[in-house]
PDB file of N, CA and C in Angstrom:
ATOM      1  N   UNK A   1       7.290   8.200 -14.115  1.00  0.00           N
ATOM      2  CA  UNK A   1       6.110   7.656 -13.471  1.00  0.00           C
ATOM      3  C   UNK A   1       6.161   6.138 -13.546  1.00  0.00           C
ATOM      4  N   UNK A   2       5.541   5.441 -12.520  1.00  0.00           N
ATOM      5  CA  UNK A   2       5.792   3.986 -12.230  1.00  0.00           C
ATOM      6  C   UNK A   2       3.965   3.439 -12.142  1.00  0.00           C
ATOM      7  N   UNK A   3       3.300   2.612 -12.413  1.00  0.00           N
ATOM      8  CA  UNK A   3       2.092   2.562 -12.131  1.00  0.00           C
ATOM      9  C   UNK A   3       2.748   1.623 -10.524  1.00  0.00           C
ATOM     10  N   UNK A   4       1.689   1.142  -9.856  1.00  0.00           N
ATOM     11  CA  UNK A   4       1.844   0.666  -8.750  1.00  0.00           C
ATOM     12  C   UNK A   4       2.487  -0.796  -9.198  1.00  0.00           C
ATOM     13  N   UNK A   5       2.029  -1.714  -9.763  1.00  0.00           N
ATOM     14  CA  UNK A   5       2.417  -3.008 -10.570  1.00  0.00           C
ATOM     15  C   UNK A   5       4.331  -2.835 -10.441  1.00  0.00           C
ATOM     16  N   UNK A   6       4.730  -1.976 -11.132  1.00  0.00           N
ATOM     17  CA  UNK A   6       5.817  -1.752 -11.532  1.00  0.00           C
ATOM     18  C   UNK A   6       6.817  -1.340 -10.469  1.00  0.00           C
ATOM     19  N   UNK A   7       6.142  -0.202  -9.637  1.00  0.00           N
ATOM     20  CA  UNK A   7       6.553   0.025  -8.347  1.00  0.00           C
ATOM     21  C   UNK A   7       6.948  -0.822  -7.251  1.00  0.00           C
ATOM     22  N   UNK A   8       6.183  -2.018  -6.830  1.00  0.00           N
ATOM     23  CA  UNK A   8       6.484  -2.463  -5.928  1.00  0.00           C
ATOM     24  C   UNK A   8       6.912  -3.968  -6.418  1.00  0.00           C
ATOM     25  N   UNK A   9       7.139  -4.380  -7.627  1.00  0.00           N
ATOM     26  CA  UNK A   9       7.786  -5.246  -8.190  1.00  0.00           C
ATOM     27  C   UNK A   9       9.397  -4.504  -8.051  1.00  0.00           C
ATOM     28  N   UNK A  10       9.847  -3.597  -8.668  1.00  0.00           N
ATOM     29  CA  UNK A  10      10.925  -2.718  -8.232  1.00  0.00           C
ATOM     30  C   UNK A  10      11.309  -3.142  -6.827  1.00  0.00           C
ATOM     31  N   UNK A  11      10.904  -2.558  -5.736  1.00  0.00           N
ATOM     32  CA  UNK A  11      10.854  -2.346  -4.526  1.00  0.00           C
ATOM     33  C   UNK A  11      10.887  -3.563  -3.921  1.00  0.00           C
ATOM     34  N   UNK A  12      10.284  -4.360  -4.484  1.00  0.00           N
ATOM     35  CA  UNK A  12      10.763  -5.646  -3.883  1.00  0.00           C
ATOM     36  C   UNK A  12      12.028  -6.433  -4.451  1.00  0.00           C
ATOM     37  N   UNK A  13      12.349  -6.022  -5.561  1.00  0.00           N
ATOM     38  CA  UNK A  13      13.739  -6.509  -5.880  1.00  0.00           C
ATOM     39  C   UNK A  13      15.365  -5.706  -5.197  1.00  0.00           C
ATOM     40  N   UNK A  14      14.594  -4.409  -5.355  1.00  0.00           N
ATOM     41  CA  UNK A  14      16.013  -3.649  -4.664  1.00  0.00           C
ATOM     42  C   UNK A  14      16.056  -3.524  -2.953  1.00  0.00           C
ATOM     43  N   UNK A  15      15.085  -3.224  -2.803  1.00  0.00           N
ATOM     44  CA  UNK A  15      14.673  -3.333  -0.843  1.00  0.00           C
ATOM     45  C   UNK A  15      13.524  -4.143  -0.468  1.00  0.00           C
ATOM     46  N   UNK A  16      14.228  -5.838  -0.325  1.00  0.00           N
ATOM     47  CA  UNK A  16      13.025  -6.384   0.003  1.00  0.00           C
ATOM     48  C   UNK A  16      12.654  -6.432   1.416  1.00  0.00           C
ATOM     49  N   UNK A  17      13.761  -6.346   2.525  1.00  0.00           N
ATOM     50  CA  UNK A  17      13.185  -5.779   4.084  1.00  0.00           C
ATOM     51  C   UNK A  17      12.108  -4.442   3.493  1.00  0.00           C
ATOM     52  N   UNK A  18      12.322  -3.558   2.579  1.00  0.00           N
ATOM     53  CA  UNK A  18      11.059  -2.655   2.538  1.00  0.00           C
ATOM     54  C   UNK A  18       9.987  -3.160   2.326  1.00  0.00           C
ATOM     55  N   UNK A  19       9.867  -4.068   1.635  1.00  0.00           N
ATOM     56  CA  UNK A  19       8.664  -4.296   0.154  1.00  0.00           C
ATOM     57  C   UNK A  19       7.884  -5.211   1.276  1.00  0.00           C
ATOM     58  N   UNK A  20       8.511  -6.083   2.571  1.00  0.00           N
ATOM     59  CA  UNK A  20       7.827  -6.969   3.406  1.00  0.00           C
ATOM     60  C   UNK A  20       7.096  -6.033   4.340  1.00  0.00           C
ATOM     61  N   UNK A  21       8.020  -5.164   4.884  1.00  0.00           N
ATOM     62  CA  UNK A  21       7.267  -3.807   5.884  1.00  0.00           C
ATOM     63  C   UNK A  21       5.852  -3.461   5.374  1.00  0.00           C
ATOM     64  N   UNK A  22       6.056  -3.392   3.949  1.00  0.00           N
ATOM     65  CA  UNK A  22       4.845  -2.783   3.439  1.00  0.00           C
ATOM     66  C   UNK A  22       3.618  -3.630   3.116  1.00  0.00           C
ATOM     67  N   UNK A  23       3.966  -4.617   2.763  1.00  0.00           N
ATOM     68  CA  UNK A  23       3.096  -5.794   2.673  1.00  0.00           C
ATOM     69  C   UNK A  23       2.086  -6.351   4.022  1.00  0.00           C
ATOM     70  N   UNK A  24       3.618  -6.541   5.329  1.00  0.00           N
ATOM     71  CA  UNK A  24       2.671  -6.403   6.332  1.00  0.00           C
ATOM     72  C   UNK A  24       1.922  -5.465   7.038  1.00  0.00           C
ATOM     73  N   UNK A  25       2.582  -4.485   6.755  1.00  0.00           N
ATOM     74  CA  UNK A  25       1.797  -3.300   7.398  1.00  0.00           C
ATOM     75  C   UNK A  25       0.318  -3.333   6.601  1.00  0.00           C
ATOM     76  N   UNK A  26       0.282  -3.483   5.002  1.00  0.00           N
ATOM     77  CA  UNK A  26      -1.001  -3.638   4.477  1.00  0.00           C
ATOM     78  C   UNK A  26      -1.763  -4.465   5.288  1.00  0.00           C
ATOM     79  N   UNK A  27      -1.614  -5.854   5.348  1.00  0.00           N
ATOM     80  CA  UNK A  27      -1.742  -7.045   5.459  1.00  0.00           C
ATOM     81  C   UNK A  27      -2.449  -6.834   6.817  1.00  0.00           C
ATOM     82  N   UNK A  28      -1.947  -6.415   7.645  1.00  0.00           N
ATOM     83  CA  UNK A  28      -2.319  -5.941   9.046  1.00  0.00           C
ATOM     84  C   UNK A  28      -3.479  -4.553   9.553  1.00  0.00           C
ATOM     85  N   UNK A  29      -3.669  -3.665   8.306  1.00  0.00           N
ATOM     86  CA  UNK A  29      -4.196  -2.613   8.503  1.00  0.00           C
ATOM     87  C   UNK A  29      -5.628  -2.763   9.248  1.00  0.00           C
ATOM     88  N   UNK A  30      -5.772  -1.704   9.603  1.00  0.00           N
ATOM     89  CA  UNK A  30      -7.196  -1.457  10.251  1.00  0.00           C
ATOM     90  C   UNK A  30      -8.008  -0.473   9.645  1.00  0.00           C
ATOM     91  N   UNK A  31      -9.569  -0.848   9.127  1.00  0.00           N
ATOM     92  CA  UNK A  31     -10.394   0.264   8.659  1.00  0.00           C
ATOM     93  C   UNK A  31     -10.803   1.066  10.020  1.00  0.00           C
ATOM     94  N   UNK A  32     -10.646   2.374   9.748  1.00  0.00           N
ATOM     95  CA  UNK A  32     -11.409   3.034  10.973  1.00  0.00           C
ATOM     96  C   UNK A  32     -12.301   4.319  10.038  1.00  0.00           C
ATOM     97  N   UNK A  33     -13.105   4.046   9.979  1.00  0.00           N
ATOM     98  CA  UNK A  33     -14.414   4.998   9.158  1.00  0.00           C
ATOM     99  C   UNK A  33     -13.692   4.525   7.555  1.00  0.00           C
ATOM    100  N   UNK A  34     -13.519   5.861   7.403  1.00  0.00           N
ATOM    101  CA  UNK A  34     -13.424   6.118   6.008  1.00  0.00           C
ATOM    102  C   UNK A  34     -11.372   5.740   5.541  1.00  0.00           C
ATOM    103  N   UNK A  35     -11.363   5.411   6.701  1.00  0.00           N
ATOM    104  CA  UNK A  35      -9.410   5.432   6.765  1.00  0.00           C
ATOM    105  C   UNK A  35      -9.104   4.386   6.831  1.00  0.00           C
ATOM    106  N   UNK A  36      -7.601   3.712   6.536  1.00  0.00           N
ATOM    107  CA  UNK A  36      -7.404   2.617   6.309  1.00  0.00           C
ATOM    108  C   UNK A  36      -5.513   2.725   6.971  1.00  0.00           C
ATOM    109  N   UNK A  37      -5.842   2.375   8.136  1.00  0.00           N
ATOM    110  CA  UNK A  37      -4.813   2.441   9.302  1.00  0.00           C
ATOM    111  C   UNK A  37      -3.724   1.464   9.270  1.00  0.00           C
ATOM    112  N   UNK A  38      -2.249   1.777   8.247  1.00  0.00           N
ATOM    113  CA  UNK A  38      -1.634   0.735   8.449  1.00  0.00           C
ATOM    114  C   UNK A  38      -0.863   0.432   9.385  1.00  0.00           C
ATOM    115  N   UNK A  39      -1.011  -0.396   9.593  1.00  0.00           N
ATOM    116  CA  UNK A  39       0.004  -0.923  10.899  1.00  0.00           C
ATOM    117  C   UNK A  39       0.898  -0.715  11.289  1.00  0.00           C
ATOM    118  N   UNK A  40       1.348  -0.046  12.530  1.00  0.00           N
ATOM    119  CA  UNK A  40       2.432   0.926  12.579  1.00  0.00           C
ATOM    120  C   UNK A  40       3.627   0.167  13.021  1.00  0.00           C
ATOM    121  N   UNK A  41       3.521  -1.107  13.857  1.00  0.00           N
ATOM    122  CA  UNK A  41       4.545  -1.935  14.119  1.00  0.00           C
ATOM    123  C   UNK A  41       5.369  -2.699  12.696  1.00  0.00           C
ATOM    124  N   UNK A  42       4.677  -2.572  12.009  1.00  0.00           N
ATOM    125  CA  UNK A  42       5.390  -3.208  10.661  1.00  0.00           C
ATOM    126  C   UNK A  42       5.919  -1.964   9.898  1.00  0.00           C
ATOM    127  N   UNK A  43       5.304  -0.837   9.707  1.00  0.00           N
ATOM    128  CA  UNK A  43       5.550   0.339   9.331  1.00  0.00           C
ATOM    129  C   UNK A  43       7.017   0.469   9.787  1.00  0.00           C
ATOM    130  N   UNK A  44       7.010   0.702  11.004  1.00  0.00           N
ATOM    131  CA  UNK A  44       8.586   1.242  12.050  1.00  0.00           C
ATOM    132  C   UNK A  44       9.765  -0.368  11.541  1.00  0.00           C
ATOM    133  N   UNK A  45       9.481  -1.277  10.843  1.00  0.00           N
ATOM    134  CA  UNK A  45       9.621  -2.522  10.844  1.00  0.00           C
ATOM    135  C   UNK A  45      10.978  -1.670   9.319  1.00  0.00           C
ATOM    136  N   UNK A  46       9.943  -1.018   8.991  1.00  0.00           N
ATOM    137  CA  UNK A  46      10.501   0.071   7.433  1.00  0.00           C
ATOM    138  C   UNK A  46      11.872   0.354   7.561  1.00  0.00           C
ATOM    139  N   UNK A  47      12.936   0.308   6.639  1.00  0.00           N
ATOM    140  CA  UNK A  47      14.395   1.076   6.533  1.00  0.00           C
ATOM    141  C   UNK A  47      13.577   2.458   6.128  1.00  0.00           C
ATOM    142  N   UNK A  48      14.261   3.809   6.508  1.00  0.00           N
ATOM    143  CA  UNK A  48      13.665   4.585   6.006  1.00  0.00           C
ATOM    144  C   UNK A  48      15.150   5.202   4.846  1.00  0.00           C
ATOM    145  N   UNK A  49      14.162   5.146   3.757  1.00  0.00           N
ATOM    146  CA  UNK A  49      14.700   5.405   2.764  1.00  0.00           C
ATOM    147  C   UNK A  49      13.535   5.817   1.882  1.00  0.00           C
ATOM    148  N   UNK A  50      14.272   7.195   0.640  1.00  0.00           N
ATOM    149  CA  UNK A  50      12.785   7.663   0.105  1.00  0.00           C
ATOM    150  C   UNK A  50      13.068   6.764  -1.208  1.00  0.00           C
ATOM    151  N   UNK A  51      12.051   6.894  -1.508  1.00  0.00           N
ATOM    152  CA  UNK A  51      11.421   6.540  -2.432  1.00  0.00           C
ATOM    153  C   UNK A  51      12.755   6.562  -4.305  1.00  0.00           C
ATOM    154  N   UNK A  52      13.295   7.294  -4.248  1.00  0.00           N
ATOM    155  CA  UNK A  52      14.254   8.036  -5.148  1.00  0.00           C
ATOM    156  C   UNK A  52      15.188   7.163  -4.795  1.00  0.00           C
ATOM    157  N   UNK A  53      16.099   6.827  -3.356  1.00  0.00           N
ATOM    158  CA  UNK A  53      17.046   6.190  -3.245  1.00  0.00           C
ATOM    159  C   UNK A  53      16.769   4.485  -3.089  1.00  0.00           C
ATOM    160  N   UNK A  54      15.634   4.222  -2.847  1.00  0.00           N
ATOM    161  CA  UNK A  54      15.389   2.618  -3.090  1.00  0.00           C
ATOM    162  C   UNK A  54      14.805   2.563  -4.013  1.00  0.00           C
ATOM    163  N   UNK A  55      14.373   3.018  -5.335  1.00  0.00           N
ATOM    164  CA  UNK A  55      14.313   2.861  -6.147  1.00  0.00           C
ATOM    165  C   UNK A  55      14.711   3.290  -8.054  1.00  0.00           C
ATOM    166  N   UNK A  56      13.629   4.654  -7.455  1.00  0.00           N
ATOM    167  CA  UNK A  56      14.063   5.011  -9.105  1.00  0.00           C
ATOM    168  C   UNK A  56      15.128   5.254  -9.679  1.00  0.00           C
ATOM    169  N   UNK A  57      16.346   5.786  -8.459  1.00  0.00           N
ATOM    170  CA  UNK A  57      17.836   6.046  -8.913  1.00  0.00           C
ATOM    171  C   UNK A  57      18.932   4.339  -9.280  1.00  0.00           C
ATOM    172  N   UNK A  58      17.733   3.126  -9.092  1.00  0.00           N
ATOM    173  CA  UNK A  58      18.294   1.863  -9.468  1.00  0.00           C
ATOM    174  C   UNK A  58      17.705   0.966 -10.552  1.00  0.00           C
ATOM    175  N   UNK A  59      16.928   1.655 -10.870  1.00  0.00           N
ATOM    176  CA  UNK A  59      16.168   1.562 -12.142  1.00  0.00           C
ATOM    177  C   UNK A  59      17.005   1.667 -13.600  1.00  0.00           C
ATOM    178  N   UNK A  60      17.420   0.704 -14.457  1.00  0.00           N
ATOM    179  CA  UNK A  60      18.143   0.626 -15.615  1.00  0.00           C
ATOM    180  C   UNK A  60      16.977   1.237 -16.626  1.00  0.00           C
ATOM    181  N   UNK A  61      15.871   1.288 -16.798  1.00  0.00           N
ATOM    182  CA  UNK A  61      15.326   1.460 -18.029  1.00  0.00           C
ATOM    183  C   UNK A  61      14.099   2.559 -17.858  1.00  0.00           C
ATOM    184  N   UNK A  62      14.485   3.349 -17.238  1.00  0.00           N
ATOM    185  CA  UNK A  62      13.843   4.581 -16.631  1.00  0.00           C
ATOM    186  C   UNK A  62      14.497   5.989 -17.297  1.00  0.00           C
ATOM    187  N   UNK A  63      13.332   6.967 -17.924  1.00  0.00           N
ATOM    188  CA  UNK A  63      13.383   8.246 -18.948  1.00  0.00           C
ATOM    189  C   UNK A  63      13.069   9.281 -17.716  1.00  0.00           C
ATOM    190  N   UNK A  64      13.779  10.564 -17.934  1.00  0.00           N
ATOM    191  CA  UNK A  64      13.693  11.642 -16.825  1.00  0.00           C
ATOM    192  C   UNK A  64      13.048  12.511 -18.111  1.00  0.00           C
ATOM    193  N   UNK A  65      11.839  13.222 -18.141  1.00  0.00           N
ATOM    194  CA  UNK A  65      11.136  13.977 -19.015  1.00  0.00           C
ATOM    195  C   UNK A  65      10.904  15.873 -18.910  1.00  0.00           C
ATOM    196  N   UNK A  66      11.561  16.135 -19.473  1.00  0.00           N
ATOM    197  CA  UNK A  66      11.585  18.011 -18.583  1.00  0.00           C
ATOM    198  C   UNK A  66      10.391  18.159 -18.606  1.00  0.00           C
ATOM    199  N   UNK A  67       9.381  19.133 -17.664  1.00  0.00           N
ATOM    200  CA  UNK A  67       8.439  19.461 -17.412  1.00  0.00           C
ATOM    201  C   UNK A  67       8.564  21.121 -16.951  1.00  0.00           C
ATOM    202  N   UNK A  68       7.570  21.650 -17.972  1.00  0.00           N
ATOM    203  CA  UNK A  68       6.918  23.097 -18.035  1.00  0.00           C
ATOM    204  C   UNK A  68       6.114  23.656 -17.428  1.00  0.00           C
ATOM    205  N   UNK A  69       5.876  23.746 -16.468  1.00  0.00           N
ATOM    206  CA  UNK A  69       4.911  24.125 -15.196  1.00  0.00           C
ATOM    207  C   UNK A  69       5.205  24.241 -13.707  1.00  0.00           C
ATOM    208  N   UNK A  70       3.904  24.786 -12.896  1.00  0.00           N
ATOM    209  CA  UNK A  70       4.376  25.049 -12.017  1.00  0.00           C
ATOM    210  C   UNK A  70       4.561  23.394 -11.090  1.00  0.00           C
ATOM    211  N   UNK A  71       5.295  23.571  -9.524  1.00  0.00           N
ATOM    212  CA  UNK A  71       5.986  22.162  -9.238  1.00  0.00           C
ATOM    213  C   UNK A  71       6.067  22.759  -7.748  1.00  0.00           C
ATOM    214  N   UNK A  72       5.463  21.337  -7.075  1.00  0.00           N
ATOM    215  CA  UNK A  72       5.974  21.417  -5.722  1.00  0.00           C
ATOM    216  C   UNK A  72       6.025  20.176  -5.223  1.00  0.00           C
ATOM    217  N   UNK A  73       6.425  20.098  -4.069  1.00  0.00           N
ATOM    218  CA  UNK A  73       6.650  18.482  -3.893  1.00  0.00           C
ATOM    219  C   UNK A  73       6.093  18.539  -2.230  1.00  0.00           C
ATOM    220  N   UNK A  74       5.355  17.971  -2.299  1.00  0.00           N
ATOM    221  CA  UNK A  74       4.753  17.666  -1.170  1.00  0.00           C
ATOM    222  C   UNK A  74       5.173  16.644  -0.076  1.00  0.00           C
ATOM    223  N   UNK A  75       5.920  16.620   0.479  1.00  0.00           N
ATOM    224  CA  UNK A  75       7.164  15.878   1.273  1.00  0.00           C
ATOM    225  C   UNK A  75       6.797  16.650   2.458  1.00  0.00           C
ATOM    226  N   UNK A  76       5.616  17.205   2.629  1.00  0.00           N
ATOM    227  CA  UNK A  76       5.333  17.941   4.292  1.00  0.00           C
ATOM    228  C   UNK A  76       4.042  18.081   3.847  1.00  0.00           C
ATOM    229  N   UNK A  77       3.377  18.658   5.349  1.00  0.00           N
ATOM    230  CA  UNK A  77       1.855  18.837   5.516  1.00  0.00           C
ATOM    231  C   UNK A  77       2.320  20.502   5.196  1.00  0.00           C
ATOM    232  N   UNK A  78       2.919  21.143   6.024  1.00  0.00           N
ATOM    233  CA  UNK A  78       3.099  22.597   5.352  1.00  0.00           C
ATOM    234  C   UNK A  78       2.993  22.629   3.789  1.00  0.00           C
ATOM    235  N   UNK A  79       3.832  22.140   3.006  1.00  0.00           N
ATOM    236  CA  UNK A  79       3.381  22.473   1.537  1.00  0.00           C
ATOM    237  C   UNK A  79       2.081  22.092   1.395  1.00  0.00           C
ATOM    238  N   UNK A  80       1.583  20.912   1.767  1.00  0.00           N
ATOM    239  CA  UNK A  80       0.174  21.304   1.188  1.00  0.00           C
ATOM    240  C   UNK A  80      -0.584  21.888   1.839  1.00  0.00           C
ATOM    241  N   UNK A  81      -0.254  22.484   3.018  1.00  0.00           N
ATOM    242  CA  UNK A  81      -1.565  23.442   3.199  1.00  0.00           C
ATOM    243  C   UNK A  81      -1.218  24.456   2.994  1.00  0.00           C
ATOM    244  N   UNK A  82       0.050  25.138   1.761  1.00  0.00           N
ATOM    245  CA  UNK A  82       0.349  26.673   1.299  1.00  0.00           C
ATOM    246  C   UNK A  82      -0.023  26.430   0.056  1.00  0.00           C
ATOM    247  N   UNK A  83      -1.188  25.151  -0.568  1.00  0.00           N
ATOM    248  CA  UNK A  83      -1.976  25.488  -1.205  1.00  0.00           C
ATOM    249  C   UNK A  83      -3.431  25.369  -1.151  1.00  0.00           C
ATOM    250  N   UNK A  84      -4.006  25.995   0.175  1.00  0.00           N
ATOM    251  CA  UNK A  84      -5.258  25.945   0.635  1.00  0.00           C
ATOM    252  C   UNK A  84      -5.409  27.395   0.719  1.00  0.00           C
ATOM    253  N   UNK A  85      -6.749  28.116   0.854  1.00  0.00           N
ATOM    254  CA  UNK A  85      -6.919  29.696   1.501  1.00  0.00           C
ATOM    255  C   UNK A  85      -7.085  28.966   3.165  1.00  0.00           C
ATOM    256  N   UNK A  86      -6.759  30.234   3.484  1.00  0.00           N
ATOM    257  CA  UNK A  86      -6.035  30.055   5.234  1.00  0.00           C
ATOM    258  C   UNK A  86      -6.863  30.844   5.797  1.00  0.00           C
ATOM    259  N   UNK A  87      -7.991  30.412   6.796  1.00  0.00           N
ATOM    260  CA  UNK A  87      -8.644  31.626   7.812  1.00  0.00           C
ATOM    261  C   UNK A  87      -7.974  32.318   8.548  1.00  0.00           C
ATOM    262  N   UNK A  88      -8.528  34.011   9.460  1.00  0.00           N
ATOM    263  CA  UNK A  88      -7.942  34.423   9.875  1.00  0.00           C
ATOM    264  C   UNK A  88      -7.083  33.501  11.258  1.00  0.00           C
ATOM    265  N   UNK A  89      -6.873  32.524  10.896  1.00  0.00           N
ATOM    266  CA  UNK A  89      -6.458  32.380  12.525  1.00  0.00           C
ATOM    267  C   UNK A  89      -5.202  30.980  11.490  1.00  0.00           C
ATOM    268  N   UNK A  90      -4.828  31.301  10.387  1.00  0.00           N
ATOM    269  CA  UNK A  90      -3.704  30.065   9.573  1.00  0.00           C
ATOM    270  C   UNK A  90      -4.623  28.420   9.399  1.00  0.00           C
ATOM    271  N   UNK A  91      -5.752  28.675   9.307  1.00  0.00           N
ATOM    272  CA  UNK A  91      -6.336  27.019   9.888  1.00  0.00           C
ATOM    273  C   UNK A  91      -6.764  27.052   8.001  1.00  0.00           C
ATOM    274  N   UNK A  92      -6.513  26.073   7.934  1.00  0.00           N
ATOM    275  CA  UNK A  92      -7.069  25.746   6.131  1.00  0.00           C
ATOM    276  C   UNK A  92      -7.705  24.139   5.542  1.00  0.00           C
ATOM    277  N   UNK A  93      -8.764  24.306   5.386  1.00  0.00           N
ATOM    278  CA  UNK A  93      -9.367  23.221   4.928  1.00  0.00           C
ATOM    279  C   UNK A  93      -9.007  22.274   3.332  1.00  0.00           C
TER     280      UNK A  93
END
């Protein structure tokens, strides 16, 4: 685990074309109600690379901790909505 501080101090040392994408895309966002719309031209601006390969796998002083429980990784909207109850018609809140 990385708090955010740590994260994008990282991220800006190993992928700093990322760490600017993200900055401006912040930098640029739009509130729309309750949402906070980042900017998609700076977004696409992004190398896409996850998260694992621009960072934590370049990380010198980083502990991998076994964990006892159940685990899913949410890397899609399908996984998280196969943990919602599903009306008759697959629709899940």
């Amino acid at each position: 685990m990385l708090d955010a501080e740590a994260y994008l101090e990282a991220l800006q040392q190993f992928e700093p074309v990322m760490f600017e994408a993200c900055r401006k895309g912040c930098q640029k966002a739009l509130n729309d109600l309750d949402f906070e719309r980042v900017d998609s031209a700076s977004f696409s601006d992004s190398p896409s690379i996850s998260i694992d390969d621009a960072v934590i796998q370049r990380l010198e002083n980083f502990h991998v901790l076994p964990y006892q429980g159940d685990w899913s990784d949410f890397g899609a909207w399908d996984s998280v909505a196969s943990l919602a109850d599903q009306d008759a018609d697959g629709n899940a809140i």
